[in-house]
Protein backbone atom coordinates (compact mmCIF):
# COMPACT_ATOMS: atom_id res chain seq x y z
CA UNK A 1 -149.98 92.25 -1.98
CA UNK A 2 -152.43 94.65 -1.20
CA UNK A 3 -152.19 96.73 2.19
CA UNK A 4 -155.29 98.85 3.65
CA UNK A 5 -153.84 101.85 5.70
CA UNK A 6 -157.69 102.00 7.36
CA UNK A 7 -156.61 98.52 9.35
CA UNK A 8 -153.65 100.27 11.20
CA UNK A 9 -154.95 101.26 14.50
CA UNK A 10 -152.22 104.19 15.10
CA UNK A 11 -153.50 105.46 11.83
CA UNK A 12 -154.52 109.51 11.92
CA UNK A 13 -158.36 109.95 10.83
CA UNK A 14 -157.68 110.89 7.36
CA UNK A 15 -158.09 109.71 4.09
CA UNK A 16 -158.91 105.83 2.96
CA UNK A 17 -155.45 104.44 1.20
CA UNK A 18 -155.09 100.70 -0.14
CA UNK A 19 -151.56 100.22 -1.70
CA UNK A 20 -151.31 97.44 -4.00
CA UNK A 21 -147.97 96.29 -5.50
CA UNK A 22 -147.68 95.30 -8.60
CA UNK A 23 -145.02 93.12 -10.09
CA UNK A 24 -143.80 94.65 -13.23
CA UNK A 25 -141.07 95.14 -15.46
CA UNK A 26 -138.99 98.25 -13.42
CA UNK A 27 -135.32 98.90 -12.33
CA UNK A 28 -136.57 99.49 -8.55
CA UNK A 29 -135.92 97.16 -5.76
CA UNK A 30 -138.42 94.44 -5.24
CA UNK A 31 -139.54 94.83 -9.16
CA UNK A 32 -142.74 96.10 -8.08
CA UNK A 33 -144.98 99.11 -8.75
CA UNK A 34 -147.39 100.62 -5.94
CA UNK A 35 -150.66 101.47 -7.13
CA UNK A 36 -153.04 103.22 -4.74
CA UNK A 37 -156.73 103.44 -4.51
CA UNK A 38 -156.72 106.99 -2.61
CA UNK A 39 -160.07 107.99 -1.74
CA UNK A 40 -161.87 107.89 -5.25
CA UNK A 41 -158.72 108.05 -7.05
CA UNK A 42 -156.98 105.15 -9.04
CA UNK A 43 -153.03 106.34 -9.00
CA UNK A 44 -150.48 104.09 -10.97
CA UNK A 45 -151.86 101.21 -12.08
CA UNK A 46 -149.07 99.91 -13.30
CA UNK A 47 -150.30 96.32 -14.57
CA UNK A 48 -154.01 94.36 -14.22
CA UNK A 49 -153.31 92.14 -11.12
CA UNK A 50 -155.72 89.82 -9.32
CA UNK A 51 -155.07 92.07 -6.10
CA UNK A 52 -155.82 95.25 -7.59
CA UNK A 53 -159.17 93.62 -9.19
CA UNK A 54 -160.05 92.86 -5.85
CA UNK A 55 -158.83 96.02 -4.33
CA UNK A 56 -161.64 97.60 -6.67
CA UNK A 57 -164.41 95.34 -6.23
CA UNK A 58 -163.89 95.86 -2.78
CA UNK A 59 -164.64 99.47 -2.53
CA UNK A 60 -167.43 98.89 -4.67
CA UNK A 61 -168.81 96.51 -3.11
CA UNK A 62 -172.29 97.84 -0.63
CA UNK A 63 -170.58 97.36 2.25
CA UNK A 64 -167.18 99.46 1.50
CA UNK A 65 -166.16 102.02 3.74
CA UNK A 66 -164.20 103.57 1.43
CA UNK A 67 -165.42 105.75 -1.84
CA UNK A 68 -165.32 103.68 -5.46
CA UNK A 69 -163.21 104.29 -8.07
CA UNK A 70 -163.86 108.06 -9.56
CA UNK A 71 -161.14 108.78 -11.15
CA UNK A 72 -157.60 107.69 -12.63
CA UNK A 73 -154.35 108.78 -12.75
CA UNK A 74 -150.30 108.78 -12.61
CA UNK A 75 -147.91 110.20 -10.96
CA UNK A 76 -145.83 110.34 -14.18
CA UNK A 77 -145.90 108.72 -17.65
CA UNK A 78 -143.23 106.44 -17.26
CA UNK A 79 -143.57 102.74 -18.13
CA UNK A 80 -143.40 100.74 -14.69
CA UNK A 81 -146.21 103.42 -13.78
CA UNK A 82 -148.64 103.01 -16.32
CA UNK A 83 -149.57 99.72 -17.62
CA UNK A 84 -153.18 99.12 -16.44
CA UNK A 85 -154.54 102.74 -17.17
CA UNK A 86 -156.38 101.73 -20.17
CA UNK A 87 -157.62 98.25 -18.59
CA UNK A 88 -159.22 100.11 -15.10
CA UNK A 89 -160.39 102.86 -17.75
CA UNK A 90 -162.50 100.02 -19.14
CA UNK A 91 -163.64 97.87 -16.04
CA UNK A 92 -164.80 101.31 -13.92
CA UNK A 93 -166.07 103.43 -16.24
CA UNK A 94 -163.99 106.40 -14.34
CA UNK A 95 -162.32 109.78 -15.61
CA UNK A 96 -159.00 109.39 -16.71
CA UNK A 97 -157.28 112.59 -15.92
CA UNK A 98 -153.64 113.62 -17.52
CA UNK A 99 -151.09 116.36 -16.02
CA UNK A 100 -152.17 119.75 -17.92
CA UNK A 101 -149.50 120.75 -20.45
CA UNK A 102 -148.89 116.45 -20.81
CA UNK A 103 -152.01 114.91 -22.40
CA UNK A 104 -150.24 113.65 -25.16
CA UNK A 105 -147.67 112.29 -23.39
CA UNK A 106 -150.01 110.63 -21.23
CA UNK A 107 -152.00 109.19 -24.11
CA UNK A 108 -149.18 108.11 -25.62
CA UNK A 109 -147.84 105.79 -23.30
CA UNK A 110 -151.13 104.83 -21.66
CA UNK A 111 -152.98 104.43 -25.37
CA UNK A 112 -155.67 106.03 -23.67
CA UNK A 113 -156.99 109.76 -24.75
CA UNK A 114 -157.33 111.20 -21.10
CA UNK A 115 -161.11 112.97 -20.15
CA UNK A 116 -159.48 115.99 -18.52
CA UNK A 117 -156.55 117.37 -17.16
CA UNK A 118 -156.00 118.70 -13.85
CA UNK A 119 -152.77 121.28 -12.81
CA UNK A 120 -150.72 121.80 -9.96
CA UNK A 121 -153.01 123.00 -7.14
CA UNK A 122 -156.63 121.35 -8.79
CA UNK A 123 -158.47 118.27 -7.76
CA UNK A 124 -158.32 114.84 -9.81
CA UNK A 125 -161.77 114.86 -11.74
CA UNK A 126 -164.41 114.79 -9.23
CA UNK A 127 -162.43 113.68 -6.06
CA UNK A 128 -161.67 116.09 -3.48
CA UNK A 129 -157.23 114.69 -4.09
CA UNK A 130 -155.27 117.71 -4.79
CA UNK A 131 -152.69 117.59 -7.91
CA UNK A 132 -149.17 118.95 -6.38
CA UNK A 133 -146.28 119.86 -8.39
CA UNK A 134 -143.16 117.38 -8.41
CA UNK A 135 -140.91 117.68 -11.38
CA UNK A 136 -137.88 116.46 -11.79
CA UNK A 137 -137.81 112.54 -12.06
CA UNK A 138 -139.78 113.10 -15.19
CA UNK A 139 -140.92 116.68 -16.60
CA UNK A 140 -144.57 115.45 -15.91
CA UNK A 141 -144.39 114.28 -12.25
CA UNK A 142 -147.07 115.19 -10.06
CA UNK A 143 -148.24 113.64 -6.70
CA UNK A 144 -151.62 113.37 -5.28
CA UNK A 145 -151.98 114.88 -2.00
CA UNK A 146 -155.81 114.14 -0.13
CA UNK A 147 -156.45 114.56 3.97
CA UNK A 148 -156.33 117.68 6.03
CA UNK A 149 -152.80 119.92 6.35
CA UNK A 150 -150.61 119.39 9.53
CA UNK A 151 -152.66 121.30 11.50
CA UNK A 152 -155.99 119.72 11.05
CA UNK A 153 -157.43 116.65 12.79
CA UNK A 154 -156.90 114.68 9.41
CA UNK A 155 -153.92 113.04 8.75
CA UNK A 156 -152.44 114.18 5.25
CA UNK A 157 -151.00 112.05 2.62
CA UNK A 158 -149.35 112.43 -0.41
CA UNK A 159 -149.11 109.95 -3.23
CA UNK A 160 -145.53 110.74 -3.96
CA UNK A 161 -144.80 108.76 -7.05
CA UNK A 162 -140.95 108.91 -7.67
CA UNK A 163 -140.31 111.65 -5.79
CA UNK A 164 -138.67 109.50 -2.37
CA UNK A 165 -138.32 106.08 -1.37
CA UNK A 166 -137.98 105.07 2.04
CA UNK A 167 -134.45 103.31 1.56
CA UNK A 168 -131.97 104.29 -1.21
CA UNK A 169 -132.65 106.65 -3.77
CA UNK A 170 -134.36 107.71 -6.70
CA UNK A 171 -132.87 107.96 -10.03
CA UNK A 172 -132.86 111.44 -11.38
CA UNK A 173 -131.26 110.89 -14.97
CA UNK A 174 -130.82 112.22 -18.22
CA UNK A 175 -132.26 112.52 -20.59
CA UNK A 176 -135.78 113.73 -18.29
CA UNK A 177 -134.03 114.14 -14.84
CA UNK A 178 -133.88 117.58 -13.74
CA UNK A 179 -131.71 117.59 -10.96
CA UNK A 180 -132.91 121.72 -10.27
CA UNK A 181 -136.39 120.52 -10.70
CA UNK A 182 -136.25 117.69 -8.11
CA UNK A 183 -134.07 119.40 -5.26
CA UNK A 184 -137.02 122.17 -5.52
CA UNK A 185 -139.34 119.30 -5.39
CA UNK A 186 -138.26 117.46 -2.37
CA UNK A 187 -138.01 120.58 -0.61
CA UNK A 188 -141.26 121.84 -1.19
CA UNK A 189 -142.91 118.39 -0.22
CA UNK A 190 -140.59 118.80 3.22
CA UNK A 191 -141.93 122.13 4.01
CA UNK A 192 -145.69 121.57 3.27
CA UNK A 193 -145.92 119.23 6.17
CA UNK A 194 -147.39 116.20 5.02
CA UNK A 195 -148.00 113.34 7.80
CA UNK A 196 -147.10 110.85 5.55
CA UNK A 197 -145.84 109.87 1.83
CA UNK A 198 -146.98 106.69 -0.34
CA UNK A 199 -144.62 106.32 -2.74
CA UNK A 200 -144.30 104.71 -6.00
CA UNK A 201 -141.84 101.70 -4.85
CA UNK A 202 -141.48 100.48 -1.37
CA UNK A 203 -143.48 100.96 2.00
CA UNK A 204 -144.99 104.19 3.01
CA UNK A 205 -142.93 106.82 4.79
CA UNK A 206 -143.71 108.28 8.10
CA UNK A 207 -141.08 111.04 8.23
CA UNK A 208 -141.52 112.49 5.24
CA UNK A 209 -139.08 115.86 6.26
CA UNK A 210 -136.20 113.68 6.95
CA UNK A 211 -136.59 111.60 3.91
CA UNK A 212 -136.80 114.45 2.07
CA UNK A 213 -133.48 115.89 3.37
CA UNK A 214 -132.16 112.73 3.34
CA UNK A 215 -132.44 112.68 -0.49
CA UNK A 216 -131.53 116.45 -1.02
CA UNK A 217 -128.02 115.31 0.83
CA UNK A 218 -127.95 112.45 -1.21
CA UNK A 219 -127.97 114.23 -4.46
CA UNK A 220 -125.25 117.15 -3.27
CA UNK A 221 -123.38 114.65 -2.02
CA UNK A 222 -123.16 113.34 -5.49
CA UNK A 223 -122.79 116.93 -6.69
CA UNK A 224 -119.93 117.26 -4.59
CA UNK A 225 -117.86 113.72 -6.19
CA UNK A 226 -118.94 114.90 -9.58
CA UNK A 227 -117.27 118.43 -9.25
CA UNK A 228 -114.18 116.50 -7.38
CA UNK A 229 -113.46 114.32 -10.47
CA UNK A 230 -113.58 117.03 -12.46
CA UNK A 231 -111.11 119.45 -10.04
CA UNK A 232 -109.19 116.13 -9.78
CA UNK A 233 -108.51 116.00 -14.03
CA UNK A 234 -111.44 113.62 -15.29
CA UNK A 235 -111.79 115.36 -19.02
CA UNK A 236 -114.51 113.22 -20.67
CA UNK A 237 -118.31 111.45 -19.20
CA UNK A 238 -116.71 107.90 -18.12
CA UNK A 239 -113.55 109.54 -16.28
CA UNK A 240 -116.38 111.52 -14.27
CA UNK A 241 -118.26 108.62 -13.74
CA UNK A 242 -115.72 106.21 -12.62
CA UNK A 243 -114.32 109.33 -10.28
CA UNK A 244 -118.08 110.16 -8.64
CA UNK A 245 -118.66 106.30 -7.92
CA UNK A 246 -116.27 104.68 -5.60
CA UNK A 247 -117.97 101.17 -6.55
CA UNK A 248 -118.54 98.67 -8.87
CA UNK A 249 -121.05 99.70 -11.43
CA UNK A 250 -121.80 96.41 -13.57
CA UNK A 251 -125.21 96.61 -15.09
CA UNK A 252 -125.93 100.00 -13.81
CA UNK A 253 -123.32 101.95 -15.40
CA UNK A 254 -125.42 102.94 -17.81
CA UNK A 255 -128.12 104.39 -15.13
CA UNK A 256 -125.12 105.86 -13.28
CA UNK A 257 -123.71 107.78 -16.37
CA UNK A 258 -127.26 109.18 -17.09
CA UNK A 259 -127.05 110.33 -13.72
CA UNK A 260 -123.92 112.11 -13.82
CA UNK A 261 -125.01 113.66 -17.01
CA UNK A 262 -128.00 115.20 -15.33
CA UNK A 263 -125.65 116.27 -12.13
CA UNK A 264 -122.96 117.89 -15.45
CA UNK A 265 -126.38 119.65 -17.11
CA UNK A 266 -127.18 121.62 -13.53
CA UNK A 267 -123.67 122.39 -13.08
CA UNK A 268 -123.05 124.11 -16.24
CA UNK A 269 -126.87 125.61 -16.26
CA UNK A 270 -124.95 127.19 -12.96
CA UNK A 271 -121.82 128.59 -14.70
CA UNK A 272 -120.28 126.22 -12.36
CA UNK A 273 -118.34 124.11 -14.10
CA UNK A 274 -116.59 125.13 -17.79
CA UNK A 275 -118.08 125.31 -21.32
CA UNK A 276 -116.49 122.23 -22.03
CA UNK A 277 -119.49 120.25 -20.43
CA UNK A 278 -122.21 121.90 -22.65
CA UNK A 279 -124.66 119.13 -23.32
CA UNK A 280 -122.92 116.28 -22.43
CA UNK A 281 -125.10 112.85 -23.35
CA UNK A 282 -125.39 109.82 -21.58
């Protein structure tokens, strides 16, 4: 499916966004991937679809309204994210740009040697969409922000990647989660005052401040059952797990322990909880 944002009347003036989702091998709900032509950048390609082909051909084509392809990149390296990278490289001819600090992470699960790399606070090759710091899923997450700030005419977005989802969560899990990271994340997204956020699974989100807090309670709230089961006796990983989840867990205990791991890591980090729970593993 492939959704212009330029078609929705009660749209801001801002930047040009197609989402296209991509069916591909991921834990999310729906088993899809978003990948977003954003102005001239290519974000999370995640697999070659027929959609996506004619997502591109479209704002190629001599009668587009929108700017070609310029540029590609992800939000983060991770596998449901990256599929297509070296296929698009191919077909437009445009930079591939990797996370400073993560080119070889990039290359290595995109097999593609990236042109450049961009940091926090630079622009994706030669578009005018601004890289923005979002650890925390993954140590490489960025999002891609393009469109004026709050208080311009221009509606903002940000190409939030794993960072928030409309409904549910996001999984923040050992061994990459950083549970610090993230909270510092989400809050710096909520504060910056973007209009709206396109993330990586799931329809856009139009109140990006209370999704962000949303998630921030979301992931004390865990905090909070992970430190009870402890105060409450539970001496090893699975006696913490089955304490901070009041619900069956088949075929996502294994997501839910790597969870609890990363919730166990900040904790102790914290000199909140005992030495006892120095590098637990999932």
């Amino acid at each position: 499916m492939s959704v212009d944002d330029r078609e929705d009347p009660d749209r801001l003036e801002g930047p040009a966004v197609t989402r296209v989702e991509v069916p591909v091998d991921t834990r999310a709900p729906g088993g899809t991937t978003n990948a977003y032509l954003l102005d001239g950048l290519l974000a999370d390609p995640a697999a070659r679809t027929d959609a996506l082909d004619a997502a591109l051909a479209e704002r190629g084509s001599v009668d587009a309204d929108a700017p070609s392809v310029e540029a590609i990149a992800v939000t983060h390296a991770h596998p449901d994210h990256v599929g297509a990278v070296a296929d698009y490289a191919a077909l437009t001819g445009a930079t591939v740009v990797a996370r400073e600090g993560h080119a070889e992470r990039f290359a290595a699960a995109t097999g593609v040697e990236p042109d450049e790399t961009a940091a926090p606070g630079e622009t994706v090759g030669d578009t005018a969409v601004r890289v923005v710091d979002t650890p925390g899923h993954a140590p490489d997450h960025v999002a891609f922000a393009a469109g004026g700030p709050a208080s311009d005419a221009a509606r903002s977005v940000l190409c939030s990647g794993d960072l928030a989802v409309a409904e549910g969560s996001v999984a923040v899990a050992a061994p990459e989660g950083d549970l610090s990271a993230y909270l510092a994340s989400l809050e710096r997204v909520r504060d910056a005052g973007y209009d709206r956020l396109l993330p990586g699974h799931g329809p856009p989100i139009d109140d990006p401040a209370a999704t962000c807090d949303r998630l921030i309670e979301h992931r004390l709230s865990r905090e909070r059952d992970v430190i009870a089961a402890i105060d409450d006796g539970a001496a090893d990983l699975d006696a913490v797990v089955d304490g901070a989840y009041e619900r069956d867990l088949s075929g996502v205990r294994d997501l839910a322990r790597a969870t609890v791991v990363a919730h166990l890591r900040k904790l102790r980090a914290e000199g909140r909880i005992g030495d006892s729970w120095d590098d637990p593993s999932p």
